[in-house]
C-alpha atoms as a PDB file:
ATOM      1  CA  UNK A   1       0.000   0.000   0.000  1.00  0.00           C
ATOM      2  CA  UNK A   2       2.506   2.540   1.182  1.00  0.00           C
ATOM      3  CA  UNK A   3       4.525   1.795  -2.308  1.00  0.00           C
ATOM      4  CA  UNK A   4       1.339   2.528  -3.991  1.00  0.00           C
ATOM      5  CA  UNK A   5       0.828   5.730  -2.459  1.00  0.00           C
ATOM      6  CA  UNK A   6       4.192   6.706  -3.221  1.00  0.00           C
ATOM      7  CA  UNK A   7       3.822   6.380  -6.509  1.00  0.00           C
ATOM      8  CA  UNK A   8       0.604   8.163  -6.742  1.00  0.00           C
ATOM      9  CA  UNK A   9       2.681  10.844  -4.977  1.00  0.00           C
ATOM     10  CA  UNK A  10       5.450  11.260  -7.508  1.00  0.00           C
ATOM     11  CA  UNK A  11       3.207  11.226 -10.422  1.00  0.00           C
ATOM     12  CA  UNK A  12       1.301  14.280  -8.655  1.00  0.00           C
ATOM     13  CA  UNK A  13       4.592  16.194  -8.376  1.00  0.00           C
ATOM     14  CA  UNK A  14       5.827  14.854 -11.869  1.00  0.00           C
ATOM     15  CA  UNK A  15       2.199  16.542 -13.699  1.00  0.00           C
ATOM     16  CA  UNK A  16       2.411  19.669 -11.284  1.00  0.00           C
ATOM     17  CA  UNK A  17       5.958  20.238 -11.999  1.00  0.00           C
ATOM     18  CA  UNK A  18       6.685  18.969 -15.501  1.00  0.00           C
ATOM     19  CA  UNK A  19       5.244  22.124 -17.264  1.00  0.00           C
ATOM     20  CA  UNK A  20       7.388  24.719 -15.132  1.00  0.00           C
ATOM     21  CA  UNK A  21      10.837  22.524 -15.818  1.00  0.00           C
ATOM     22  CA  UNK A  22       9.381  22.862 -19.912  1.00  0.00           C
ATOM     23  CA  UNK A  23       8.837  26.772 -19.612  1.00  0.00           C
ATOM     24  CA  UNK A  24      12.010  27.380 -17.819  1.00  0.00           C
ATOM     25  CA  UNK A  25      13.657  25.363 -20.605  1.00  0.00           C
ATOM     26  CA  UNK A  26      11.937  27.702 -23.756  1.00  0.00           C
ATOM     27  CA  UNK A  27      12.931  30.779 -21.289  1.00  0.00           C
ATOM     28  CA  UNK A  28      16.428  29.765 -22.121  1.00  0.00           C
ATOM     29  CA  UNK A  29      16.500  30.489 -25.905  1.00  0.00           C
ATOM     30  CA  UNK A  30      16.418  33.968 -24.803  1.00  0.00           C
ATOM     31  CA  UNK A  31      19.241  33.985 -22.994  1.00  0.00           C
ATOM     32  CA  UNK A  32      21.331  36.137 -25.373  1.00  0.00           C
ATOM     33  CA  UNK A  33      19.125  39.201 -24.631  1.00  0.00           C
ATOM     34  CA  UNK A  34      20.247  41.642 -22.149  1.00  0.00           C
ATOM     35  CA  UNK A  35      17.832  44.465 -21.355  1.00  0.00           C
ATOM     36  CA  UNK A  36      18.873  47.622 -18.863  1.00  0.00           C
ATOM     37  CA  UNK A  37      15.898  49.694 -17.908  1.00  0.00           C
ATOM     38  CA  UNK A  38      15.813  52.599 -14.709  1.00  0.00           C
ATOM     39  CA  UNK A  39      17.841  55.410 -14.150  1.00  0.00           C
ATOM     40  CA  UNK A  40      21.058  56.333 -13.102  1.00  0.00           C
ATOM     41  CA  UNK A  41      21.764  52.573 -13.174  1.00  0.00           C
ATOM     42  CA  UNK A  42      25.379  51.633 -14.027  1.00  0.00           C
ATOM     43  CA  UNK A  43      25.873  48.114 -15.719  1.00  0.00           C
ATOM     44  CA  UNK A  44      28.382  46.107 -17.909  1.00  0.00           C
ATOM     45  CA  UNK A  45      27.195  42.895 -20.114  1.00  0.00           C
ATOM     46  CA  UNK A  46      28.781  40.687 -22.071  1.00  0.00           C
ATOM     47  CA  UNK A  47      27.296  40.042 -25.646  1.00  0.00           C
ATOM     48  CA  UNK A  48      27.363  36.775 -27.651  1.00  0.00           C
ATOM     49  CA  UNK A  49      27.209  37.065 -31.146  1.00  0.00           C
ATOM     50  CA  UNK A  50      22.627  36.564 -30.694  1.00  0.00           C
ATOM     51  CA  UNK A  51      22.666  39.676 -28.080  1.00  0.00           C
ATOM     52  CA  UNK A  52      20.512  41.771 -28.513  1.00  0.00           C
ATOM     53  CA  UNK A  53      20.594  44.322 -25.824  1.00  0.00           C
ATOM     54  CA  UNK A  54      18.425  46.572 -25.403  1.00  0.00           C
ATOM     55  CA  UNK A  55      18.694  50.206 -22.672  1.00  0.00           C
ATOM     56  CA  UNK A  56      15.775  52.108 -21.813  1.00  0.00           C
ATOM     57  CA  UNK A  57      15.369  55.090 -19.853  1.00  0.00           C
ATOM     58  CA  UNK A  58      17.958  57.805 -18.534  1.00  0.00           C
ATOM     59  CA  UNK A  59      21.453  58.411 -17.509  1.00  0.00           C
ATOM     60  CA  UNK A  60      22.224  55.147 -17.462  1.00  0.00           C
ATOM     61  CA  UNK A  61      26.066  54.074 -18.291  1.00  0.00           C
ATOM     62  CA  UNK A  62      26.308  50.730 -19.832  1.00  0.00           C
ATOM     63  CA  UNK A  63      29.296  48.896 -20.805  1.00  0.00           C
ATOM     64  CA  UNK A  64      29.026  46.188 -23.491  1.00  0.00           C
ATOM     65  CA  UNK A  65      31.711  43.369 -24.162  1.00  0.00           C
ATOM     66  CA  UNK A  66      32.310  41.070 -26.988  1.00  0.00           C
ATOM     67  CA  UNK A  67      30.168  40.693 -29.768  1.00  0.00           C
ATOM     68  CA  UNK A  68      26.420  42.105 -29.722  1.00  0.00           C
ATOM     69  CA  UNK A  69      24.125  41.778 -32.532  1.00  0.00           C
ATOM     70  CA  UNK A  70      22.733  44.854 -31.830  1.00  0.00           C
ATOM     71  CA  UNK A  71      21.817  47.301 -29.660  1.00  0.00           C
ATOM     72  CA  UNK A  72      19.025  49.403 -28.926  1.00  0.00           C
ATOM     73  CA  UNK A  73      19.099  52.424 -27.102  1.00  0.00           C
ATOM     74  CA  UNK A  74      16.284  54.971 -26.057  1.00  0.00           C
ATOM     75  CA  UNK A  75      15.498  57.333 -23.511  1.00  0.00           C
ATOM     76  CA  UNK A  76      17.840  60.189 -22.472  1.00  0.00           C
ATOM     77  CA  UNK A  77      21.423  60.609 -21.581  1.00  0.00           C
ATOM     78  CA  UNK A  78      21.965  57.546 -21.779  1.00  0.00           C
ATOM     79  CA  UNK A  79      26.267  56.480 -22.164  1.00  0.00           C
ATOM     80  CA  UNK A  80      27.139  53.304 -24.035  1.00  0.00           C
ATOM     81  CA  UNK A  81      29.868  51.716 -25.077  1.00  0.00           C
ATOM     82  CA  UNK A  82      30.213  48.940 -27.158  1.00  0.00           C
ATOM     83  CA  UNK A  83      33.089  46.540 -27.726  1.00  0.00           C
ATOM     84  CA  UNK A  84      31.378  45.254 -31.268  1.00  0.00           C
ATOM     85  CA  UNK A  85      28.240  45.308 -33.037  1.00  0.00           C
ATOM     86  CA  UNK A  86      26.524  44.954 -36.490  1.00  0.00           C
ATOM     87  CA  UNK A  87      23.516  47.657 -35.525  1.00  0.00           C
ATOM     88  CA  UNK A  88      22.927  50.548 -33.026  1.00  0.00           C
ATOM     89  CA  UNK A  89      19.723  52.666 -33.006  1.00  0.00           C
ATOM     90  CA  UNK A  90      18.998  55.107 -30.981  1.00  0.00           C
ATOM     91  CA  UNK A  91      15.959  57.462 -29.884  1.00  0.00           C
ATOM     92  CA  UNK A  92      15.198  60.071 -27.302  1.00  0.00           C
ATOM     93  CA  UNK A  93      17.941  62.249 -26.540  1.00  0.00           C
ATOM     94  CA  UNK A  94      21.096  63.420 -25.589  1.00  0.00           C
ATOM     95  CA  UNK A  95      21.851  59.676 -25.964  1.00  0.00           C
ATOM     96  CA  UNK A  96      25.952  58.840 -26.422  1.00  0.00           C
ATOM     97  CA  UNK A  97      27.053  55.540 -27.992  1.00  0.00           C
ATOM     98  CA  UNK A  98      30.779  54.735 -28.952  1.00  0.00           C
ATOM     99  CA  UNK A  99      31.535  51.458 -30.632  1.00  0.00           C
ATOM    100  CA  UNK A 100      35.586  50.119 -31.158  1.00  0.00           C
ATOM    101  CA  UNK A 101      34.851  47.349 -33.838  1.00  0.00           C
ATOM    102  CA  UNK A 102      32.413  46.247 -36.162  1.00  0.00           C
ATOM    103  CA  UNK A 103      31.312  42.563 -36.849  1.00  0.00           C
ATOM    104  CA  UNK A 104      32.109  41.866 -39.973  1.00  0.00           C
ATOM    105  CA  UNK A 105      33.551  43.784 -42.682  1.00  0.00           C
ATOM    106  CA  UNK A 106      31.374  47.104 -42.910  1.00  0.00           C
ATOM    107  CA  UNK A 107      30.686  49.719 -40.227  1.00  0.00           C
ATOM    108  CA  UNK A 108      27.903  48.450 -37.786  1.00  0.00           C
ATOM    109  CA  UNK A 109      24.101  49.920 -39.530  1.00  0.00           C
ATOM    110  CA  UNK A 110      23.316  52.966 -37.866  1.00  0.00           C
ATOM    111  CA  UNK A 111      20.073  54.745 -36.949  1.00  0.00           C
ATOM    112  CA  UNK A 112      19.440  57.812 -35.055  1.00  0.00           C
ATOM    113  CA  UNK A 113      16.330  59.826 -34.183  1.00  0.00           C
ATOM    114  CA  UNK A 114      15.304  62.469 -31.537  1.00  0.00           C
ATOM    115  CA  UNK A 115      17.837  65.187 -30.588  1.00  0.00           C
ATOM    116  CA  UNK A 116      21.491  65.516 -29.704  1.00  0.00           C
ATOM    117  CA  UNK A 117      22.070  61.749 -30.169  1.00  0.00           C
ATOM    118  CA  UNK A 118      26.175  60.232 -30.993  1.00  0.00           C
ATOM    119  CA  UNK A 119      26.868  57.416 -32.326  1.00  0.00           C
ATOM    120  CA  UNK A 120      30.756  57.526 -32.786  1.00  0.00           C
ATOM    121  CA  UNK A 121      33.813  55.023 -32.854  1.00  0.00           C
ATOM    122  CA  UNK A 122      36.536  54.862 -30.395  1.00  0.00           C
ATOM    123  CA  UNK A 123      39.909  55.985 -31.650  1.00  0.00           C
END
């Protein structure tokens, strides 16, 4: 009887548990994203070559290592710099962001709206 009722238990706790393990698995694909978001916060990430990383809000300062596939940046006064990426946009304003290397051959794609926005490389 008691073996019985132990298996009865574990089966419970198999069906009640098996779909969190499963979601906590598919969470994983998204592991290359990195998001900031507040103000005044002060970070540094390191990309893969999936990152996407995206900063929202203001004066935040956010360093970025290796290779990010792009990054997004809106808000105001926000600093970034990035070690490498293929794309940086950036909205709002008085928004700084200074990239060393490229991935790939050509100058990451650029895109800038709002006012008083840089997008520059480091010399």
């Amino acid at each position: 009887m008691n073996k019985k009722l132990g298996t009865a238990v574990f089966m419970m706790v198999a069906c009640a548990f098996g779909p969190m393990t499963a979601a906590a698995e598919d969470d994983s694909a998204d592991e290359g994203n990195i998001e900031v978001t507040g103000a005044g916060e002060t970070a540094t990430h390191a990309c893969t070559a999936n990152s996407t990383v995206e900063i929202t809000g203001s004066s935040n300062t956010v360093t970025l290592t290796g290779e990010c596939k792009s990054v997004i940046v809106s808000g105001s006064s926000n600093n970034v710099k990035v070690e490498a990426t293929r794309s940086i946009e950036v909205t709002g304003m008085s928004n700084t962001v200074t990239w060393k290397r490229s991935v790939g051959k050509s100058k990451p794609k650029v895109s800038r709206t709002g006012m008083g926005n840089k997008v520059t490389q480091e010399k």
